[in-house]
Every structure is written in structure tokens, then in C-alpha cells.
Protein backbone atom coordinates (compact mmCIF):
# COMPACT_ATOMS: atom_id res chain seq x y z
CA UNK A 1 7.44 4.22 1.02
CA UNK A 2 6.89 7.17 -1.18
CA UNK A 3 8.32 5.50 -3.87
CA UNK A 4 6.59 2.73 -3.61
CA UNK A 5 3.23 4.80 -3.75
CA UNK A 6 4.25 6.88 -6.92
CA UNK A 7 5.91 4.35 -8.92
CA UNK A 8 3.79 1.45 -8.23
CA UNK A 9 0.15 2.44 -6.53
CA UNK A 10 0.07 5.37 -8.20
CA UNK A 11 0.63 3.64 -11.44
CA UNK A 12 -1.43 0.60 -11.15
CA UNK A 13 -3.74 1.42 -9.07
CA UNK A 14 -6.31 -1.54 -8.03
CA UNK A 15 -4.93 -3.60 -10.63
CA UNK A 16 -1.76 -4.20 -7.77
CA UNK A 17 -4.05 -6.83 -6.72
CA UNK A 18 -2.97 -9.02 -9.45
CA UNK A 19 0.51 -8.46 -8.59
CA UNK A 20 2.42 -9.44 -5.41
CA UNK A 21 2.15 -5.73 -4.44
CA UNK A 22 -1.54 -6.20 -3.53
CA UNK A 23 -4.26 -8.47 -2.78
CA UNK A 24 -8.29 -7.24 -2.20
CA UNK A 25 -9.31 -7.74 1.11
CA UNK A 26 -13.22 -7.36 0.34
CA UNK A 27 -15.78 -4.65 1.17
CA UNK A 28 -13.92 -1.94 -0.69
CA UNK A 29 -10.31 -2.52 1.16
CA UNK A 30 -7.57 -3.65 -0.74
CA UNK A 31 -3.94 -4.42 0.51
CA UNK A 32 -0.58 -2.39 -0.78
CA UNK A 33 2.36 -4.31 0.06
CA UNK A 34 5.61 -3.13 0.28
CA UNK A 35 8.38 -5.63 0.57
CA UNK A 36 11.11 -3.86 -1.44
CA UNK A 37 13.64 -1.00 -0.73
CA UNK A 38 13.29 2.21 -2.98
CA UNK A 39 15.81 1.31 -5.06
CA UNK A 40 14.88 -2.02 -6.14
CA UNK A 41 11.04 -0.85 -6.60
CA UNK A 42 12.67 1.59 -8.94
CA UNK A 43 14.94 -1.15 -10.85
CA UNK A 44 11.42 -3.04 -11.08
CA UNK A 45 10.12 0.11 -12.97
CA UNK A 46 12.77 0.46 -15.16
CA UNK A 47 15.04 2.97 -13.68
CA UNK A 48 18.61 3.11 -13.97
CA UNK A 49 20.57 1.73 -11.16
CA UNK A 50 21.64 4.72 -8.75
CA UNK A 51 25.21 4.46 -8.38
CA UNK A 52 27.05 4.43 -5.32
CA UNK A 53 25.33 3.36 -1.73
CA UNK A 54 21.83 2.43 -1.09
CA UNK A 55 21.00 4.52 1.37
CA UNK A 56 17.61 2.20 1.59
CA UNK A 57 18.81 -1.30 2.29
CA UNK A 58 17.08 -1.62 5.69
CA UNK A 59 14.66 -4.54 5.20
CA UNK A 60 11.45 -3.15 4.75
CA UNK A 61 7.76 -4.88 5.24
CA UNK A 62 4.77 -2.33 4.95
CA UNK A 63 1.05 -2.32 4.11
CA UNK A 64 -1.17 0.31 3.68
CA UNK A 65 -4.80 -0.22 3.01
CA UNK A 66 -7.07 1.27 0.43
CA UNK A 67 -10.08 2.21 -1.39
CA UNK A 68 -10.50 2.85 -5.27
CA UNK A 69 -12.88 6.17 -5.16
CA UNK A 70 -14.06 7.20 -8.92
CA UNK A 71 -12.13 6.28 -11.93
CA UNK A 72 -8.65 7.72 -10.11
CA UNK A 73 -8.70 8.14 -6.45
CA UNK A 74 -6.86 6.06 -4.18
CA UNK A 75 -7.77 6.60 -0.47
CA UNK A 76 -5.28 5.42 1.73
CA UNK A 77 -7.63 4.38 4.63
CA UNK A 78 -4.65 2.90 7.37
CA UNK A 79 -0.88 1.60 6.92
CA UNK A 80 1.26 -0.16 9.43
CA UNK A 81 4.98 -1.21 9.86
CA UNK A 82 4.65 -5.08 9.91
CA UNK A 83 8.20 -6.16 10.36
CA UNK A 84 7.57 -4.20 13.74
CA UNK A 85 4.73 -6.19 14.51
CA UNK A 86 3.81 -9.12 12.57
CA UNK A 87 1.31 -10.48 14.45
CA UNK A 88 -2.25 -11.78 13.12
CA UNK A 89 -4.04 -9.29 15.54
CA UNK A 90 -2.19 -6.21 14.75
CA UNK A 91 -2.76 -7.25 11.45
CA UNK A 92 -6.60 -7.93 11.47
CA UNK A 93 -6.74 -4.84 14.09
CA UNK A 94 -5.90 -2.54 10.79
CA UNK A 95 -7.46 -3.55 8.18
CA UNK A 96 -10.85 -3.34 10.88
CA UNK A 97 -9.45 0.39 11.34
CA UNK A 98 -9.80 0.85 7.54
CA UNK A 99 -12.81 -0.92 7.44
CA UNK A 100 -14.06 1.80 9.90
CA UNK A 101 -12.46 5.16 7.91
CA UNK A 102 -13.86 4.02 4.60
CA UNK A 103 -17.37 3.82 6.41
CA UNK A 104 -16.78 6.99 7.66
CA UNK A 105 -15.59 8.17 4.49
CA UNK A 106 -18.44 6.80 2.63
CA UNK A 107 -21.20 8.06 5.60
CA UNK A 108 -19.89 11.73 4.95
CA UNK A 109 -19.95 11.38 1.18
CA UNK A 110 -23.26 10.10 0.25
CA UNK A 111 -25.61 12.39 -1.63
């Protein structure tokens, strides 16, 4: 996951949303999706192949939910395994828990 938040959030920022890495969810919550091990995220970037085993080749399926904050803040507002649970309810259960932390967030910031 960690490389998938510096090499391509970190990166792109809210413009994942016009990729297949994210999609904007509305009221200030996009989607960060993570369907690709480390090493192919990488080979995406243009990394050199890392030789040998990939120590990464468990099948991953991750989303973590966010908030643009200024020109270059991310907030990272709730993230959840899906290939644990893929339901629609765990699913709409987060993103209503980010929902929640960025009003939170935005209650304790306002001047």
C-alpha cells in the first residue's frame, strides 16, 4: 500500500480520479483504489523490474478514501481491505465513516 500512496496518490493527487486508481465520490471524498501489487504499480511508473521473487504477489484489492485540503494535502479520511469484505454495506459503511472524519476535520478547522 505504501507504494501505491507515494508513487501514485502522492503523485497525482485528485487527478487519480481520471484514472482507474480513483473515482470522486462527492462532498469532498474521493476513492483511491488499489488493485495492483507493489511491483507492478512500480513497472506502471516506470521502474525497473526488481529481479528475482515478488515478494508482493498476494492479490490485493484496497481503497482508502480522501480529501484534497489546500493546493497539496491529501487527507486520508478511512481505508478498508475489500477483498476481505466486498460487500455493498461494508463498502457504503466507509465511505459514511469518511464522510463523518472530514466533517469533523472541517468542524475543527474553520476560522
Amino acid at each position: 500500500m505504501g507504494v501505491a500512496l507515494y508513487e501514485v496518490l502522492q503523485h497525482m493527487g485528485i487527478d487519480v480520479c481520471e484514472t482507474e486508481f480513483g473515482k470522486n465520490l462527492g462532498r469532498g471524498v474521493f476513492e483511491f483504489r488499489v488493485r495492483q501489487t507493489a511491483s507492478e504499480i512500480l513497472a506502471r511508473r516506470g521502474h525497473p523490474k526488481q529481479s528475482g521473487r515478488d515478494p508482493d504477489k498476494a492479490d490485493i484489492l484496497l481503497r482508502v478514501y480522501c480529501h484534497v485540503y489546500g493546493e497539496k494535502v491529501i487527507l486520508l479520511v478511512a481505508a478498508y481491505d475489500k477483498g476481505k469484505d466486498p460487500s455493498r454495506k461494508r463498502e457504503n459503511s466507509e465511505i459514511a465513516l469518511a464522510r463523518r472524519r472530514l466533517a469533523d476535520f472541517e468542524r475543527g478547522h474553520k476560522a
